[in-house]
C-alpha atoms as a PDB file:
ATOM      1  CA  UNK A   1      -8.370  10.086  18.113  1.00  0.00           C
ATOM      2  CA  UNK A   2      -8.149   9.524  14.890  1.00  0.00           C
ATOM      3  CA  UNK A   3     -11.732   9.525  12.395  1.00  0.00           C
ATOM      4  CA  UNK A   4     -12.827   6.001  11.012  1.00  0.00           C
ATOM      5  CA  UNK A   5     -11.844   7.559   7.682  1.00  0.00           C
ATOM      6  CA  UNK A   6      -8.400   8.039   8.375  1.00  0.00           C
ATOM      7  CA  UNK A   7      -8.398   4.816  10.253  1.00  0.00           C
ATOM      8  CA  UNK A   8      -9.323   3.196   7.326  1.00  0.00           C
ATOM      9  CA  UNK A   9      -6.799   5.065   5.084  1.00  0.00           C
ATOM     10  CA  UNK A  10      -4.317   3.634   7.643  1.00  0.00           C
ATOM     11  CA  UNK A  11      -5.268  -0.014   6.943  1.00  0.00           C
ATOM     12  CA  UNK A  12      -5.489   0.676   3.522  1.00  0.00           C
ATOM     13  CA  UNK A  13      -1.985   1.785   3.434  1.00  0.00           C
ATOM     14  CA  UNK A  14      -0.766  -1.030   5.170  1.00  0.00           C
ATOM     15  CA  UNK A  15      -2.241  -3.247   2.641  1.00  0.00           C
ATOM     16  CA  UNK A  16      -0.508  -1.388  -0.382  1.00  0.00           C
ATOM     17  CA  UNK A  17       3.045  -1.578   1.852  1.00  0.00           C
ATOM     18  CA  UNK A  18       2.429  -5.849   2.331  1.00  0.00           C
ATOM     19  CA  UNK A  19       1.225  -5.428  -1.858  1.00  0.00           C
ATOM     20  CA  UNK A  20       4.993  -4.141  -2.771  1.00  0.00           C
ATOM     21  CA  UNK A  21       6.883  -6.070   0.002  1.00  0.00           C
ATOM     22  CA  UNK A  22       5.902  -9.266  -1.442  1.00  0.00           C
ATOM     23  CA  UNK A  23       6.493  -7.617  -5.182  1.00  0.00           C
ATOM     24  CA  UNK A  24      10.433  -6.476  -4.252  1.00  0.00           C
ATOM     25  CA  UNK A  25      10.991  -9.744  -2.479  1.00  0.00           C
ATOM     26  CA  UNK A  26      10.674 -11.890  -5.864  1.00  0.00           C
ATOM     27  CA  UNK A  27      14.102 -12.186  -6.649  1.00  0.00           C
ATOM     28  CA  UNK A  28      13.173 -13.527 -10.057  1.00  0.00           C
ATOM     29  CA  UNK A  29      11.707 -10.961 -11.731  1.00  0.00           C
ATOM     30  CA  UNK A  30      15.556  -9.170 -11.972  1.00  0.00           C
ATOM     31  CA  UNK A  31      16.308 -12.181 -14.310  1.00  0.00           C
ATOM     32  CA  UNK A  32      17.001 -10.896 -17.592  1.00  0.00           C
ATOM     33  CA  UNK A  33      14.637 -14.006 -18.758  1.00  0.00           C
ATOM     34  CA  UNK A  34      11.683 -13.457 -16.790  1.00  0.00           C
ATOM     35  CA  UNK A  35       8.791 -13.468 -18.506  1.00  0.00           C
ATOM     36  CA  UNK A  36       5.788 -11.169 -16.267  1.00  0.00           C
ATOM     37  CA  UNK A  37       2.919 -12.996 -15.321  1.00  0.00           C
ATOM     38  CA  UNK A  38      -0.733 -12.429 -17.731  1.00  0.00           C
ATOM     39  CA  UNK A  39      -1.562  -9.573 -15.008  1.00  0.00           C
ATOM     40  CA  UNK A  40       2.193  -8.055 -14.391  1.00  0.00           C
ATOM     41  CA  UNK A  41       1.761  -7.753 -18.016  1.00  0.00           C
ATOM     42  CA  UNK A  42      -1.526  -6.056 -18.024  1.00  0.00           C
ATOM     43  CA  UNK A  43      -0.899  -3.668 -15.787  1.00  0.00           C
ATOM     44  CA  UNK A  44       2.546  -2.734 -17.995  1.00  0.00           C
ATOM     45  CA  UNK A  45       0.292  -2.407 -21.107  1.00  0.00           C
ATOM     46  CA  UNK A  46      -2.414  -0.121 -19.030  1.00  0.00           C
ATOM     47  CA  UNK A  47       0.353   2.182 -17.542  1.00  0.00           C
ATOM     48  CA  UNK A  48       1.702   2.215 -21.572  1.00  0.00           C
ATOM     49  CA  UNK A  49      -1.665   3.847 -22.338  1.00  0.00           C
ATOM     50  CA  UNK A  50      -2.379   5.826 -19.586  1.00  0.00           C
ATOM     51  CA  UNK A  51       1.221   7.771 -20.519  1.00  0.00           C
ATOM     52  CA  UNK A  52       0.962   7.696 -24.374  1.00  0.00           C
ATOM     53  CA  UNK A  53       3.836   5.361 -25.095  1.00  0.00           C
ATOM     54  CA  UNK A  54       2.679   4.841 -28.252  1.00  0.00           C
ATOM     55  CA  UNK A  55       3.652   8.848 -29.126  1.00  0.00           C
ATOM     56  CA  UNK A  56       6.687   8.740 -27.180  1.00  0.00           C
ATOM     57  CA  UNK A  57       7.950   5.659 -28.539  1.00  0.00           C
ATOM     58  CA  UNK A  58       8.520   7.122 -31.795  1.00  0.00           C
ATOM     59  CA  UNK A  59      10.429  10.110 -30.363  1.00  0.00           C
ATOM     60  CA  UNK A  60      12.766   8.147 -28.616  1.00  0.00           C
ATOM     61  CA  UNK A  61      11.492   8.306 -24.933  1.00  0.00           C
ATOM     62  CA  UNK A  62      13.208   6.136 -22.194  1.00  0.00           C
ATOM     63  CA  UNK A  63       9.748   5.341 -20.906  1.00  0.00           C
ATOM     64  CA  UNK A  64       8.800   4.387 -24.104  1.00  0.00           C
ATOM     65  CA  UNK A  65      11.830   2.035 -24.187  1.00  0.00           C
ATOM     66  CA  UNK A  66      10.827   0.607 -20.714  1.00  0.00           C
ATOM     67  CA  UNK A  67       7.373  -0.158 -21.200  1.00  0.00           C
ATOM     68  CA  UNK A  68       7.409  -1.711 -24.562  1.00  0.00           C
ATOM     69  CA  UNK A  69       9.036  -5.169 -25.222  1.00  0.00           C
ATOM     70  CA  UNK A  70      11.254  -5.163 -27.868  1.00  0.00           C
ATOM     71  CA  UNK A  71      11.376  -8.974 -29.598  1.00  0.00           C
ATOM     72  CA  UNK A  72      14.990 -10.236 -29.094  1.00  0.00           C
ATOM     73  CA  UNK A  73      15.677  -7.869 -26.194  1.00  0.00           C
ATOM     74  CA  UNK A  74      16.507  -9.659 -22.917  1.00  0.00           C
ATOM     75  CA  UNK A  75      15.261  -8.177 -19.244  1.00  0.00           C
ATOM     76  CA  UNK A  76      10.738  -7.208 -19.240  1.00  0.00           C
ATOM     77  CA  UNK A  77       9.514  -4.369 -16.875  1.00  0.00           C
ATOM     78  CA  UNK A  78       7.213  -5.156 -14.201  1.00  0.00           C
ATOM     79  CA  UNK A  79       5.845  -2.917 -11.928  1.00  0.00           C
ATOM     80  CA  UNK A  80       7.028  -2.867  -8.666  1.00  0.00           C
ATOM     81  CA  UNK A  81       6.186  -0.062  -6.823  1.00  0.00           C
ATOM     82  CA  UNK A  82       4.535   3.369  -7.548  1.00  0.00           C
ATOM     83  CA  UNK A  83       3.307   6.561  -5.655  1.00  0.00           C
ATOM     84  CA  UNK A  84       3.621  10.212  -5.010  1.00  0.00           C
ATOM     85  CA  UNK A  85       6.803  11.724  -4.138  1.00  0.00           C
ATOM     86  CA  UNK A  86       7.898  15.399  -3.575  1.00  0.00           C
ATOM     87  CA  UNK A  87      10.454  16.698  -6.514  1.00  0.00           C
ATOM     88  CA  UNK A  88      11.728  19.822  -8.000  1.00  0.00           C
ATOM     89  CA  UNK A  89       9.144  21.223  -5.730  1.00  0.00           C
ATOM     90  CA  UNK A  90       6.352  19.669  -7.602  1.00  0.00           C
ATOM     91  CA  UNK A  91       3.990  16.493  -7.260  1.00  0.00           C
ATOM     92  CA  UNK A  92       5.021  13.614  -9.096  1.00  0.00           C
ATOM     93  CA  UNK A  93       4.061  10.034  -9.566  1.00  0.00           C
ATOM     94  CA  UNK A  94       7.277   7.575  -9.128  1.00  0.00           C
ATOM     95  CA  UNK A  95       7.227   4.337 -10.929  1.00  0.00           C
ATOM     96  CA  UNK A  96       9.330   1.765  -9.995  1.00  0.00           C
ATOM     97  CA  UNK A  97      10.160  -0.873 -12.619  1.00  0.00           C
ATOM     98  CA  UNK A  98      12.407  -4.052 -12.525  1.00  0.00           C
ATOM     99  CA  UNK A  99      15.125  -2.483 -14.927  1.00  0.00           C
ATOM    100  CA  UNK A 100      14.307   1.417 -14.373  1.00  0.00           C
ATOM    101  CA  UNK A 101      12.047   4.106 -13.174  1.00  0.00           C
ATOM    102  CA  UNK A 102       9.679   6.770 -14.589  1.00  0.00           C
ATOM    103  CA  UNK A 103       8.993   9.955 -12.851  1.00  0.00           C
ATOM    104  CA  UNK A 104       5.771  11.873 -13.903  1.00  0.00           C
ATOM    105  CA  UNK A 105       3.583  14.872 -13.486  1.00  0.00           C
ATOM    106  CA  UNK A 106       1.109  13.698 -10.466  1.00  0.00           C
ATOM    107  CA  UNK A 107      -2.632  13.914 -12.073  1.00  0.00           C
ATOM    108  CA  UNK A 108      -5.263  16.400 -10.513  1.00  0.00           C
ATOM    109  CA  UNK A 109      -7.789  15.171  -8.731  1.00  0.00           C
ATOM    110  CA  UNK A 110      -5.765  12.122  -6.754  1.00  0.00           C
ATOM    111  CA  UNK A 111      -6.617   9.934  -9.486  1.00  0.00           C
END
């Protein structure tokens, strides 16, 4: 049988599936005038930091360009999905937006 820890890990995952269900089922937020919610638009800004948009925003970066809202352009990001996935043979992270995706290096650690 299975420990309580990965029972719990189980549930948990569960959860986090019903979490992005109810996120892709929002056929709104495709609208190219949606406007993300105070906390849709927090969690854009945090994932911003966390990959240095700031930097790559100034080179040109397509995740740069996805994460920061340009005044007068139509169509905001929201998160709707992210987690590891397997490519080139390596670890990655896959973000899921509304109007893209971003693919990066998986952190050490799990975190």
């Amino acid at each position: 049988p299975p420990s309580s820890q990965q029972q719990e890990r189980d549930i948990q995952e569960l959860v986090d599936d019903e979490k992005w269900k109810k996120r892709l089922a929002r056929d709104e937020v495709f609208s190219k005038y949606y406007r993300p919610s105070p906390s849709e638009q927090k969690e854009i800004d945090v994932l911003a930091s966390q990959l240095n948009v700031s930097s790559m925003f100034q080179s040109g970066s397509t995740a740069a360009g996805l994460l920061k809202h340009e005044e007068g352009k139509q169509g905001r990001n929201i998160v709707l999905k992210r987690g590891p996935v397997r490519y080139g043979g390596e670890n990655k992270e896959l973000i899921l937006l509304t109007h893209g995706f971003i693919l990066v290096k998986a952190r050490q650690g799990g975190g």
